[in-house]
Protein backbone atom coordinates (compact mmCIF):
# COMPACT_ATOMS: atom_id res chain seq x y z
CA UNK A 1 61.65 67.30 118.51
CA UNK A 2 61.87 69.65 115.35
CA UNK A 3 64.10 68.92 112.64
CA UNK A 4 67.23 70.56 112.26
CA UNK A 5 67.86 72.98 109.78
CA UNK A 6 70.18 71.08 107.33
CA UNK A 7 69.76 67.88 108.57
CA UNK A 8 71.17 65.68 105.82
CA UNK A 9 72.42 69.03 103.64
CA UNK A 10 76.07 68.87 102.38
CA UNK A 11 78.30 71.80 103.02
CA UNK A 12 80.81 72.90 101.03
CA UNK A 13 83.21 75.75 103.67
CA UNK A 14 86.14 77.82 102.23
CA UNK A 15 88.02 79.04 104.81
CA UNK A 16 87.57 76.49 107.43
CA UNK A 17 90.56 77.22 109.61
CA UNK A 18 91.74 79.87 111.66
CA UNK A 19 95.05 81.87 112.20
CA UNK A 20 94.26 80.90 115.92
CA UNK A 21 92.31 79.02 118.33
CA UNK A 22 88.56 80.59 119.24
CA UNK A 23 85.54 81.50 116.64
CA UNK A 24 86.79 82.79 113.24
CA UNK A 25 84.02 82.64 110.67
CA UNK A 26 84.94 79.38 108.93
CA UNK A 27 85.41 77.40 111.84
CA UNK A 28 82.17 78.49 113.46
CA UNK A 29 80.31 77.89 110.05
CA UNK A 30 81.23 74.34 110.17
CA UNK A 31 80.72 73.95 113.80
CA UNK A 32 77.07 75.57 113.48
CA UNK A 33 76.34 74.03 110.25
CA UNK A 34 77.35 70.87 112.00
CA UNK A 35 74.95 71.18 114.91
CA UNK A 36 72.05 71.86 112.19
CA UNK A 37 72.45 68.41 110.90
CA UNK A 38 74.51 68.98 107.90
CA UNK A 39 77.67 66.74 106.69
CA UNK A 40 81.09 69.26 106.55
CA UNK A 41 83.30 69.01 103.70
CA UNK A 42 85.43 71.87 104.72
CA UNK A 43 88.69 73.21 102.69
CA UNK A 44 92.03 75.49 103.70
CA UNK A 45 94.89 75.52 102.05
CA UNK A 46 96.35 75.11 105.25
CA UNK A 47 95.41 71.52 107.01
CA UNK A 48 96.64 72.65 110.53
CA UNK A 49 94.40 75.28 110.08
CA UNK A 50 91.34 73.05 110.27
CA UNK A 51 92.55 70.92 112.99
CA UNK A 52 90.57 72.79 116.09
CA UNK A 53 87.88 73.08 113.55
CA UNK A 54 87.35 69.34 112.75
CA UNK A 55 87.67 68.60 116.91
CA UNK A 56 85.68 70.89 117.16
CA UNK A 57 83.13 69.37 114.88
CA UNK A 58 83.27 65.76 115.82
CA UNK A 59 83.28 66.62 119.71
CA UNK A 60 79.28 67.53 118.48
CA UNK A 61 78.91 64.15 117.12
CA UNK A 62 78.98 66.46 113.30
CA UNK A 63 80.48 64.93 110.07
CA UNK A 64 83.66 66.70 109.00
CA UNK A 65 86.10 66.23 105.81
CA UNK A 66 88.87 68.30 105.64
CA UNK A 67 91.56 68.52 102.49
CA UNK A 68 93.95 71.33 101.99
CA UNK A 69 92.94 73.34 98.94
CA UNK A 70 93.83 76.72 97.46
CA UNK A 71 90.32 78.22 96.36
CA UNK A 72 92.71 81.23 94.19
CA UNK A 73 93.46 77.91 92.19
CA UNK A 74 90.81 76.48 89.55
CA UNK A 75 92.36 73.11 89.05
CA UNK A 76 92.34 72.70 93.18
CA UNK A 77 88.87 74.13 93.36
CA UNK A 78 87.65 72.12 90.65
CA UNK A 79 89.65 68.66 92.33
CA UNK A 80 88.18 69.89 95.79
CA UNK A 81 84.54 69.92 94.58
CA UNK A 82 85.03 66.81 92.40
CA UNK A 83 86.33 64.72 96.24
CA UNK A 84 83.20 66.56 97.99
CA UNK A 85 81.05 64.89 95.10
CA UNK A 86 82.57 61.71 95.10
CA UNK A 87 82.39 62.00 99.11
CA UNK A 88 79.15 62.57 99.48
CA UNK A 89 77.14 62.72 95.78
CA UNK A 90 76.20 66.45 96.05
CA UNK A 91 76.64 69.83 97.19
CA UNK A 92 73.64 71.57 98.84
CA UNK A 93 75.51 74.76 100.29
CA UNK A 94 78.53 76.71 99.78
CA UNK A 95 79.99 79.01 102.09
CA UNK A 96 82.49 81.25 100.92
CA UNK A 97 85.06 82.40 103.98
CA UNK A 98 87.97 83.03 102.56
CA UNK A 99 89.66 86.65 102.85
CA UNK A 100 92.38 88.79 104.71
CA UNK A 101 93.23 92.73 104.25
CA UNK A 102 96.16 94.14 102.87
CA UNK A 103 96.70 97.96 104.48
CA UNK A 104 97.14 100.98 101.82
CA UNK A 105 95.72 103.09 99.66
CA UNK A 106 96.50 103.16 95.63
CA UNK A 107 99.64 104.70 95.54
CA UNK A 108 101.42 102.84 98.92
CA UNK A 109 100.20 100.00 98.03
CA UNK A 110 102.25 97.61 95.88
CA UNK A 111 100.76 96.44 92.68
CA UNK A 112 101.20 92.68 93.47
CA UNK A 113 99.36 92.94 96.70
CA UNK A 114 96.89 94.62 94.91
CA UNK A 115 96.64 91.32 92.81
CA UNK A 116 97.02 89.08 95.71
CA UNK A 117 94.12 90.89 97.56
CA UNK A 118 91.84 90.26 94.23
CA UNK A 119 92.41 86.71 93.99
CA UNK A 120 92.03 86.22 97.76
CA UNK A 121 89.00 87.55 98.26
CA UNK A 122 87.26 87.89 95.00
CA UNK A 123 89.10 85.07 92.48
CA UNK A 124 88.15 82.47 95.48
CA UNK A 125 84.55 83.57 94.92
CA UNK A 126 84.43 83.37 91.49
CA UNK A 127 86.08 79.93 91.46
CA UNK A 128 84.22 77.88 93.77
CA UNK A 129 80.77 78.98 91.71
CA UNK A 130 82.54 78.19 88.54
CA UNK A 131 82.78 74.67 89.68
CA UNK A 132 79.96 74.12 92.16
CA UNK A 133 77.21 75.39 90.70
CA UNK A 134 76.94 72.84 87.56
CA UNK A 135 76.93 70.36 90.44
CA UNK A 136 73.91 72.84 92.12
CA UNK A 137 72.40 72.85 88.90
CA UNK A 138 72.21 69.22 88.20
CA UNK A 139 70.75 68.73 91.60
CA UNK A 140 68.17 71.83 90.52
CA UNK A 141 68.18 73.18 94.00
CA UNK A 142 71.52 74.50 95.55
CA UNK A 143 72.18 77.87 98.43
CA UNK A 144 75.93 79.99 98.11
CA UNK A 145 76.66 81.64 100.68
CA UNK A 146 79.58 84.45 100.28
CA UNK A 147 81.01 86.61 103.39
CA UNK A 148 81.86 90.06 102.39
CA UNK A 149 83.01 93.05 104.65
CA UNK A 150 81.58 95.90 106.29
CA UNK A 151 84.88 97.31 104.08
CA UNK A 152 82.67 96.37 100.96
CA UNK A 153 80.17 99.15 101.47
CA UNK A 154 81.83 101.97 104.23
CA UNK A 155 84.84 103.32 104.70
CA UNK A 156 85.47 101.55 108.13
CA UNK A 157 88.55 103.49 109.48
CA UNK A 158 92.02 102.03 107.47
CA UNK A 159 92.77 102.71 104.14
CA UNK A 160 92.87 99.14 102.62
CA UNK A 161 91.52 99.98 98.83
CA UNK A 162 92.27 96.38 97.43
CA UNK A 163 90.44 94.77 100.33
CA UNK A 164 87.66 96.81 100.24
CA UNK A 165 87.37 97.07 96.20
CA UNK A 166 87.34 92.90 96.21
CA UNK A 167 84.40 92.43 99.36
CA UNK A 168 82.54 95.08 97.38
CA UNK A 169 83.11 92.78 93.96
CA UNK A 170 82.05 89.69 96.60
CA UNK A 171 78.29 91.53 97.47
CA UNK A 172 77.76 92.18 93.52
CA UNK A 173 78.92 88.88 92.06
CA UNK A 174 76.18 87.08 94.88
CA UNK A 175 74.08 89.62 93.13
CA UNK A 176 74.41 89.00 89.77
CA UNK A 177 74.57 85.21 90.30
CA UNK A 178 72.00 85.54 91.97
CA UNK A 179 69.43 86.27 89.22
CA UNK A 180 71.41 84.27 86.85
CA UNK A 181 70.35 81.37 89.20
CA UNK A 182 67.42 81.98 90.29
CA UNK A 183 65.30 80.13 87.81
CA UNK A 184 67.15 76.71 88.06
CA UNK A 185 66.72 76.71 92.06
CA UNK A 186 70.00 78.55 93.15
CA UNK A 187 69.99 80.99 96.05
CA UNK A 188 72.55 83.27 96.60
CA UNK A 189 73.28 85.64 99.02
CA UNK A 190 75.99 87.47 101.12
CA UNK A 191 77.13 87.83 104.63
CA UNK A 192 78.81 91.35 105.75
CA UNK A 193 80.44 90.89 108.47
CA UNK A 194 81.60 94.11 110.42
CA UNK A 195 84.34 94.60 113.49
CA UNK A 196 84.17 91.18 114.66
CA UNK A 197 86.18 90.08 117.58
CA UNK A 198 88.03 86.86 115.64
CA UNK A 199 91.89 85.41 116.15
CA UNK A 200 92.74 87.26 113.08
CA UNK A 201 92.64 90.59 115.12
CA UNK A 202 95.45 89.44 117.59
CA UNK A 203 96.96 87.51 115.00
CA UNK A 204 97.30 89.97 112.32
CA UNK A 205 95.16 93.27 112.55
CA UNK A 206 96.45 94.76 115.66
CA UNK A 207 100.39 94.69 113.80
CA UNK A 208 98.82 96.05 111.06
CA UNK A 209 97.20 98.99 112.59
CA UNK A 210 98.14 99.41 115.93
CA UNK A 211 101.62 98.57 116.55
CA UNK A 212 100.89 95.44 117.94
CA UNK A 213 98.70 96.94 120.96
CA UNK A 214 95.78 93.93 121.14
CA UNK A 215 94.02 96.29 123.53
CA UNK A 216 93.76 99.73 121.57
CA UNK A 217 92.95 98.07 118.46
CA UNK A 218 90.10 96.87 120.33
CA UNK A 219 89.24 99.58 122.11
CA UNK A 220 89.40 101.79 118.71
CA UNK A 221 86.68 99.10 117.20
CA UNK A 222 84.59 98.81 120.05
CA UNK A 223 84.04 102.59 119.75
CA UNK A 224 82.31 102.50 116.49
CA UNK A 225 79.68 100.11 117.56
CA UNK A 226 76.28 101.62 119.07
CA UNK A 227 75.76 98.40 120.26
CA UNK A 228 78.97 98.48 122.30
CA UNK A 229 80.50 95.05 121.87
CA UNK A 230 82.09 92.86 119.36
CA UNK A 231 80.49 90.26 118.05
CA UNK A 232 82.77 87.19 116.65
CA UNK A 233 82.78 84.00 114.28
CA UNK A 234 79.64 82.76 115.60
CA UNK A 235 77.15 85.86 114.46
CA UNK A 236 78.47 85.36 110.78
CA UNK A 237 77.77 82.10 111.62
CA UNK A 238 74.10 82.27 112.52
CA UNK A 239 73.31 84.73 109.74
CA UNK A 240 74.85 82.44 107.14
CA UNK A 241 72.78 79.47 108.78
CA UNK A 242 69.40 81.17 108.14
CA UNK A 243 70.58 82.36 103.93
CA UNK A 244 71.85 78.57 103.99
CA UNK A 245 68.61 77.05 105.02
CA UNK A 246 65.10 76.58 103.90
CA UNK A 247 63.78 79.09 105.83
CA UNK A 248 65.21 81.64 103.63
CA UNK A 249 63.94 79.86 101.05
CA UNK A 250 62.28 83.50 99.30
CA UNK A 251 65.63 85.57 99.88
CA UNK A 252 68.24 86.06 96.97
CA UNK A 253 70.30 88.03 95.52
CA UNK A 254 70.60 90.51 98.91
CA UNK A 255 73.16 90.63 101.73
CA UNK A 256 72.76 90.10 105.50
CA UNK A 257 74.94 92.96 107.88
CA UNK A 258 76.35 91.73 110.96
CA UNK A 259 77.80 94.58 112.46
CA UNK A 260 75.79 95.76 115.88
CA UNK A 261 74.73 99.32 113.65
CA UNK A 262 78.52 100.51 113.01
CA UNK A 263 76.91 101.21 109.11
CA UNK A 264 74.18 102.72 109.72
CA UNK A 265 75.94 105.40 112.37
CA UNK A 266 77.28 108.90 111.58
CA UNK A 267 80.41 109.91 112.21
């Protein structure tokens, strides 16, 4: 029997809940990380959040922590990382799944949703590297793992300019990190997710952009895939398992697009 792929690895997961039961991207990073062998120490700033996540977890015989923590918050961050350390004595991975769009353009949209949307989804980033990679460092060996958006590098159909501004800041701050890093045994690397068929869609996107019609708002993002489907949680999940693992061990500083071709089309 082969080894699994983290087998023994800690993970650190932003993100970790869900708006809703099925496979948002945190949950199915900790579930898939889980089966892979490595030990979960998962954060959300909301605990109920997590629940389905850590059943989901443990019902795979995995090893799950879960504390509440709010990653736009350096004293939480730095108090998360410190319980993962003093947990488990290290931090091997970090996956960065925190994020949520705000709709509007510059002039509709208000200035402290602008700010929100920053700290969400590009803040979050910044502060979990702040404080995990000294602890990477020290160990002199260490992957981060950071989920972007489709929204980071196209226009993908709503004006959301503080969402997409922030992912794009996500894919260049791996970057520059990234060769910052590189020498003392630090991978990093993005995830770009695309239309992805998660809870957050019928729990939040389909309001937002198509007056609450679950169906059209699917429909609408089904259209712009050549491959004709949506993918969900678990295809972020499998990307960010191979940049997370040893088997990527000659990959940095690039990004990974999970998005069945909607980039790469015209029109």
């Amino acid at each position: 029997m082969s080894a699994k792929r983290l087998e023994n690895k800690v993970a650190f997961v932003t993100g970790a809940g869900c708006v809703g039961p099925g496979w948002g991207n945190g949950r199915a990073v900790c579930v898939r990380f889980a089966e892979e062998g490595a030990k979960i120490f998962a954060v959300d700033r909301d605990v109920e959040a997590m629940h389905e996540t850590v059943e989901r977890v443990r019902a795979i015989g995995g090893e799950i922590t879960a504390i509440a923590c709010d990653v736009t918050n350096s004293a939480a961050v730095e108090h998360a990382v410190a319980a993962c350390v003093e947990t488990h004595g290290r931090v091997d991975v970090l996956v960065n799944n925190v994020g949520g769009s705000a709709h509007g353009g510059p002039v509709d949209l208000d200035e402290d949703k602008w700010d929100a949307q920053i700290a969400l989804n590009l803040k979050s980033v910044y502060l979990t590297c702040k404080h995990v990679l000294p602890v990477m460092e020290k160990q002199g060996a260490g992957a981060i793992v950071n989920t972007a958006s489709t929204s980071g590098i196209r226009w993908t159909g709503a004006a959301q300019v503080a969402y997409a501004a922030s992912k794009a800041g996500v894919i260049q701050l791996s970057r520059v990190v990234a060769v910052e890093y590189a020498a003392r045994g630090i991978r990093v690397n993005t995830v770009v997710p695309g239309q992805l068929h998660t809870p957050m869609v019928e729990a939040r996107l389909a309001g937002q952009r198509a007056g609450g019609d679950v169906d059209a708002l699917l429909k609408q993002r089904v259209a712009r895939i050549p491959l004709g489907f949506m993918g969900d949680g678990r295809d972020t999940a499998n990307a960010a398992l191979y940049l997370a693992s040893d088997e990527a061990r000659f990959v940095t500083g690039t990004e990974v697009v999970v998005d069945g071709g909607m980039t790469v089309r015209c029109g």
